[in-house]
N, C-alpha and C. Protein backbone atom coordinates (compact mmCIF):
# COMPACT_ATOMS: atom_id res chain seq x y z
N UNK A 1 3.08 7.56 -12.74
CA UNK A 1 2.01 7.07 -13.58
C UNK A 1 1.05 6.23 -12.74
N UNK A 2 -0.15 6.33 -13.04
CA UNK A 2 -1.21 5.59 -12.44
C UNK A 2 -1.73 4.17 -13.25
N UNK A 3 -1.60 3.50 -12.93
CA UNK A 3 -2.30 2.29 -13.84
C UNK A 3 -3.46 1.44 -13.13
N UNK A 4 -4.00 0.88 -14.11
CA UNK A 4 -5.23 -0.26 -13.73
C UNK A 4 -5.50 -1.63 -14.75
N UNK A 5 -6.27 -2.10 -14.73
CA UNK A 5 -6.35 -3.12 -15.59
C UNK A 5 -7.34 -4.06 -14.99
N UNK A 6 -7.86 -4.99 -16.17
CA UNK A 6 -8.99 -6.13 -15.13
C UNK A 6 -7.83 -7.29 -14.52
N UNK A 7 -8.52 -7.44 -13.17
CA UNK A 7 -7.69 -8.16 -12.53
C UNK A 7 -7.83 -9.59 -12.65
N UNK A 8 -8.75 -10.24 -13.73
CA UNK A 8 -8.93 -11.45 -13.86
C UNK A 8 -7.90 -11.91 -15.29
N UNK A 9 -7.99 -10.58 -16.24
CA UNK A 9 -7.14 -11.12 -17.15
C UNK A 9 -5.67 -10.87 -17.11
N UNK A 10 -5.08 -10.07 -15.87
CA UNK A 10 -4.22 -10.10 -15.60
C UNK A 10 -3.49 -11.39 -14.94
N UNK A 11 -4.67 -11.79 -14.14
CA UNK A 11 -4.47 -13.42 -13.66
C UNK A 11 -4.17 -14.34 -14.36
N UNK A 12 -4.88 -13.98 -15.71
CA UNK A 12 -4.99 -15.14 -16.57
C UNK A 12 -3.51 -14.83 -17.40
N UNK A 13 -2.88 -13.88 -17.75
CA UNK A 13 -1.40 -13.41 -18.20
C UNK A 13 -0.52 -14.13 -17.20
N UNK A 14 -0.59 -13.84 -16.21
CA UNK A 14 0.32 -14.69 -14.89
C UNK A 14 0.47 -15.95 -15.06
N UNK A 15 -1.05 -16.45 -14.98
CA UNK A 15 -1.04 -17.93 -15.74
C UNK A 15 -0.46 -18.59 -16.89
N UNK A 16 -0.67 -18.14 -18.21
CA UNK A 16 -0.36 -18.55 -19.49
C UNK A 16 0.84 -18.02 -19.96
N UNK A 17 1.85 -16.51 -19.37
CA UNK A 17 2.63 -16.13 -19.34
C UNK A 17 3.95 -16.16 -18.50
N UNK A 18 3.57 -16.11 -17.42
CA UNK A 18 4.42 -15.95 -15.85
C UNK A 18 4.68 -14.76 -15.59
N UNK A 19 3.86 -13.93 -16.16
CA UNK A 19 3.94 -12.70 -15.71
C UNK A 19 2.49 -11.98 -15.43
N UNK A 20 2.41 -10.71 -14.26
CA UNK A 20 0.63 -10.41 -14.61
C UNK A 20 1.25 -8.78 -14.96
N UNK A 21 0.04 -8.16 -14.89
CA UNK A 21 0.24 -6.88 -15.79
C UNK A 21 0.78 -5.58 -14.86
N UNK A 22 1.10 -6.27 -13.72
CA UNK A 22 1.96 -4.70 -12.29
C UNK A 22 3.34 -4.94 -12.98
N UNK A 23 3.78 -6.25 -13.29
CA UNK A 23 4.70 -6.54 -13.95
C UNK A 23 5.37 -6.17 -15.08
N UNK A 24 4.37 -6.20 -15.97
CA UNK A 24 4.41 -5.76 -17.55
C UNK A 24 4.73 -4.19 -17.38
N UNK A 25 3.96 -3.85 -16.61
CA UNK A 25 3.46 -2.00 -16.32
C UNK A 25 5.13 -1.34 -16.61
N UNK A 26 6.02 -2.20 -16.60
CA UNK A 26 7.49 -1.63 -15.97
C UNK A 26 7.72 -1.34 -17.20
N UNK A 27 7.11 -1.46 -18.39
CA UNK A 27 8.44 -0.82 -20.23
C UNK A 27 7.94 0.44 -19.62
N UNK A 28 6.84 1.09 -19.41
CA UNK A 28 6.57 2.53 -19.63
C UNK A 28 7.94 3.29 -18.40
N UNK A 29 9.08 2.11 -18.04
CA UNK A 29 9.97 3.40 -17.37
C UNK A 29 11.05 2.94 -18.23
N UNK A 30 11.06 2.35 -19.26
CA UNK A 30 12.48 1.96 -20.19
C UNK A 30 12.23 3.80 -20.82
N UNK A 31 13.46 4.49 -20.55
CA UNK A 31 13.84 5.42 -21.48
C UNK A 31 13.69 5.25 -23.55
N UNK A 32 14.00 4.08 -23.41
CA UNK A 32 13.95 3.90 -24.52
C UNK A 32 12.32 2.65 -25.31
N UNK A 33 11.83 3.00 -24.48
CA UNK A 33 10.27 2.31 -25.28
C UNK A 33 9.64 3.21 -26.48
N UNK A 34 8.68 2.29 -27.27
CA UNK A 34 8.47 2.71 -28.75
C UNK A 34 6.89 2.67 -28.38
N UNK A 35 6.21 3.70 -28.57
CA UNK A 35 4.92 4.09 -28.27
C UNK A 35 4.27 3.57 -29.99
N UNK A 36 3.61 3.02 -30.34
CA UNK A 36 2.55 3.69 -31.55
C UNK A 36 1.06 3.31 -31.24
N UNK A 37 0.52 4.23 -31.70
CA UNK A 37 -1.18 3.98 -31.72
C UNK A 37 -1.71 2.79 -32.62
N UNK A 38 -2.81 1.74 -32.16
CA UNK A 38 -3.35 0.70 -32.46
C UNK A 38 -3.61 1.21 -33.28
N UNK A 39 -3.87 0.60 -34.68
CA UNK A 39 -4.83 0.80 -35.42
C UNK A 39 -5.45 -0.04 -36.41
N UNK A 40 -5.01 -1.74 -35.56
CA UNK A 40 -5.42 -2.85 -36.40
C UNK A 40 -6.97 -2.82 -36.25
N UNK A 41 -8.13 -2.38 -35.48
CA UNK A 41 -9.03 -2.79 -35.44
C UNK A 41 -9.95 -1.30 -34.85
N UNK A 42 -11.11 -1.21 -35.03
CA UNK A 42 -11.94 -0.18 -34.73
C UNK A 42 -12.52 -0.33 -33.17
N UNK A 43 -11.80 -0.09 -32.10
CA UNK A 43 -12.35 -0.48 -30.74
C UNK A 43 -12.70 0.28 -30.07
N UNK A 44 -13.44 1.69 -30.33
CA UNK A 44 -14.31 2.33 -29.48
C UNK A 44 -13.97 3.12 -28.60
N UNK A 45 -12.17 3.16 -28.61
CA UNK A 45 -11.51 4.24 -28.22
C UNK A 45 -10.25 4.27 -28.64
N UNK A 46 -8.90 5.01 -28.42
CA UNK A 46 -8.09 4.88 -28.80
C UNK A 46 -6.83 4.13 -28.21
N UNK A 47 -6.37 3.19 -28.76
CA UNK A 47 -5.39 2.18 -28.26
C UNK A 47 -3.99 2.51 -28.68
N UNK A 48 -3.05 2.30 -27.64
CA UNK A 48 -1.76 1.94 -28.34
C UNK A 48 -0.88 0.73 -27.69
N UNK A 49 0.00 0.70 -28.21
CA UNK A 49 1.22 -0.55 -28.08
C UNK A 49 2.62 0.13 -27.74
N UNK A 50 2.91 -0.07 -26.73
CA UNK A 50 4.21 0.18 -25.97
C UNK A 50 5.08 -0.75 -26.23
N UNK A 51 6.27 -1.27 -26.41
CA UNK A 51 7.14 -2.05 -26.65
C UNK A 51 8.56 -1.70 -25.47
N UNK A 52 9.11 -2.37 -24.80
CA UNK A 52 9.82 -1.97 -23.81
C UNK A 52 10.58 -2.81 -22.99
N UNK A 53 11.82 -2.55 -22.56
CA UNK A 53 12.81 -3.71 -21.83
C UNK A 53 12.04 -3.72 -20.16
N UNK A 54 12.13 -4.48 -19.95
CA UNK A 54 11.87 -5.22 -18.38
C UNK A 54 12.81 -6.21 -18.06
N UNK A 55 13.92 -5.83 -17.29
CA UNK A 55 14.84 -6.65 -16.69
C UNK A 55 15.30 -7.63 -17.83
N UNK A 56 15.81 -6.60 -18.72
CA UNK A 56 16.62 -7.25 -19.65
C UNK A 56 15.50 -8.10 -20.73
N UNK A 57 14.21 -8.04 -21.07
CA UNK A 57 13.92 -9.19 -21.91
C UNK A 57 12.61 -7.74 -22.38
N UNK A 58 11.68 -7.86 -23.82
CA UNK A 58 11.46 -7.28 -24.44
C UNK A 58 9.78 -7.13 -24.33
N UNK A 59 9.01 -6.35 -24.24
CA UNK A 59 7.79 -7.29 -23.35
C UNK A 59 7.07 -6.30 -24.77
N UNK A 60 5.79 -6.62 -24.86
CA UNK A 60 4.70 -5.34 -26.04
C UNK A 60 3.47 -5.59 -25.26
N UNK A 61 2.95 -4.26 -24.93
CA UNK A 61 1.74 -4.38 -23.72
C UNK A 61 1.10 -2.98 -25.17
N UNK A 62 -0.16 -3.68 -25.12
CA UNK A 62 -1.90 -2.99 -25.19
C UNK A 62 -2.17 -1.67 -24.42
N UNK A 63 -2.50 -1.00 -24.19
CA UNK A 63 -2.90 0.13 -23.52
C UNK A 63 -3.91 0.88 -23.83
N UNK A 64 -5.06 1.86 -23.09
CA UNK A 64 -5.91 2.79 -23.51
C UNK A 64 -5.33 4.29 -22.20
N UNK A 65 -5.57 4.99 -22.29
CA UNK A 65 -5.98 5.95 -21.58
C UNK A 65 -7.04 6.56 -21.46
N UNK A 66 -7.16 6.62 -20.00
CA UNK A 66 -8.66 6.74 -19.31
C UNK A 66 -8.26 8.38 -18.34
N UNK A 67 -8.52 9.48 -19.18
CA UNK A 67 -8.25 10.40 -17.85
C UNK A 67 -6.79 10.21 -17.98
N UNK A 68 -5.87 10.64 -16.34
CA UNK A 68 -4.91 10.33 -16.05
C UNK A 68 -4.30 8.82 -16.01
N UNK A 69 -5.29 7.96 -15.98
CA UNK A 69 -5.29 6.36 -15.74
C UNK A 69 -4.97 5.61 -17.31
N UNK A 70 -3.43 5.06 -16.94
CA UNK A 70 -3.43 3.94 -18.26
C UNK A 70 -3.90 2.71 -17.52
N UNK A 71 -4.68 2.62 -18.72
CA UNK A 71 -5.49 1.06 -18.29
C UNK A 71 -5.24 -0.09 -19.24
N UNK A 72 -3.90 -1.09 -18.83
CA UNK A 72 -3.33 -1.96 -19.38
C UNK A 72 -4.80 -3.24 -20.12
N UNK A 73 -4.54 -3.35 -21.32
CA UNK A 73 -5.10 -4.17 -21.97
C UNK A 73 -4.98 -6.12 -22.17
N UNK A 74 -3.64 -5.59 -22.51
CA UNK A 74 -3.23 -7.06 -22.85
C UNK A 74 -1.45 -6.62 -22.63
N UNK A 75 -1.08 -8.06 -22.55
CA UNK A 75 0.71 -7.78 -22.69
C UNK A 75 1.39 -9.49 -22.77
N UNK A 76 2.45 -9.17 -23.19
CA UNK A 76 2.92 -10.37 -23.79
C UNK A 76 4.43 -9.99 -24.00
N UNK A 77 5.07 -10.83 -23.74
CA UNK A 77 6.76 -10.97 -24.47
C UNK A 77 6.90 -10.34 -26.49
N UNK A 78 7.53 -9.94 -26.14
CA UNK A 78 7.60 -9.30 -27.66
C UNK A 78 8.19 -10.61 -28.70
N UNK A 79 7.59 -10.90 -29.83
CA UNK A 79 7.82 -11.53 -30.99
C UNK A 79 8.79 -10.66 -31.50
N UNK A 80 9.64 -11.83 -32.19
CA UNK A 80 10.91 -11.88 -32.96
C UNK A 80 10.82 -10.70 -34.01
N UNK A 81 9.40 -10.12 -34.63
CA UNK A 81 9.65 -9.23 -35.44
C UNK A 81 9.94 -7.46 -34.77
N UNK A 82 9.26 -7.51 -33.40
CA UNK A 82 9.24 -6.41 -32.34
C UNK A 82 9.99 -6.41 -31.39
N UNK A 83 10.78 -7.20 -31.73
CA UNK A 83 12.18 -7.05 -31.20
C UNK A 83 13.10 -6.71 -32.33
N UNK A 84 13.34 -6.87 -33.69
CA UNK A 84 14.04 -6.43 -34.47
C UNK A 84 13.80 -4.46 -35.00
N UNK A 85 12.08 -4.69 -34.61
CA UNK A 85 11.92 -2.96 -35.41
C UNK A 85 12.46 -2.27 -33.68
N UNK A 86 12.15 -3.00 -32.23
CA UNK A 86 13.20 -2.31 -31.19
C UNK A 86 13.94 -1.75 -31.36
N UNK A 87 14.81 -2.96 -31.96
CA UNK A 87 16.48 -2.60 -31.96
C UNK A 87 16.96 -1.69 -32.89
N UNK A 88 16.16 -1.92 -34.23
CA UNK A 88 16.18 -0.96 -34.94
C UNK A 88 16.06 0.61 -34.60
N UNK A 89 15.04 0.59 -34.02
CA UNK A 89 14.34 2.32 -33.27
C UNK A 89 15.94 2.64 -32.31
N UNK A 90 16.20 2.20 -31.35
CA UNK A 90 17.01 2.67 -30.79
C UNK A 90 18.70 2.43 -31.42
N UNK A 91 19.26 1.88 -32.49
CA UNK A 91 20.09 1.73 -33.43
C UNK A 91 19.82 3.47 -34.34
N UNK A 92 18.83 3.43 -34.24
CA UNK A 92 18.92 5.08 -34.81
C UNK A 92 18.55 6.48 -33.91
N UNK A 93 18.83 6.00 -33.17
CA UNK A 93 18.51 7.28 -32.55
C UNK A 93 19.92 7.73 -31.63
């Protein structure tokens, strides 16, 4: 997979997080990550939300696709509720 992202707000994730987004990039190799398409807001292309383990802890990263190029948006540690529909998703499968 090819990825990109702006490298200032990735800085700024590093900062306010402790993580930047080469980092985050890692759910898209969890076998078991939960893909769905954005569709809280009308943004001019199509978005989705990956949800995915990284060295044991639960991360939910933003995404668009550009071409072959995912181009990371935003990412963050997964909240207590996206970690329960996780566990759930892979509890059934």
């Amino acid at each position: 997979m090819n990825f990109e992202w702006d490298d200032h707000k990735s800085e700024t994730c590093f900062r306010d997080r402790g993580f930047d987004f080469a980092y985050a990039a890692n759910v898209f190799f969890d076998s078991k990550r939960i893909i769905h398409e954005d569709k809280r807001y009308s943004y001019g292309e199509d978005r989705y939300q990956v949800t995915g383990i990284v060295e044991g802890r639960l991360f939910f990263v933003v995404y668009t696709l550009r071409g072959e190029i995912t181009r990371i948006i935003s990412a963050r540690k997964a909240n207590q509720r996206e970690v329960k529909q996780y566990e759930d998703s892979i509890s059934n499968n």
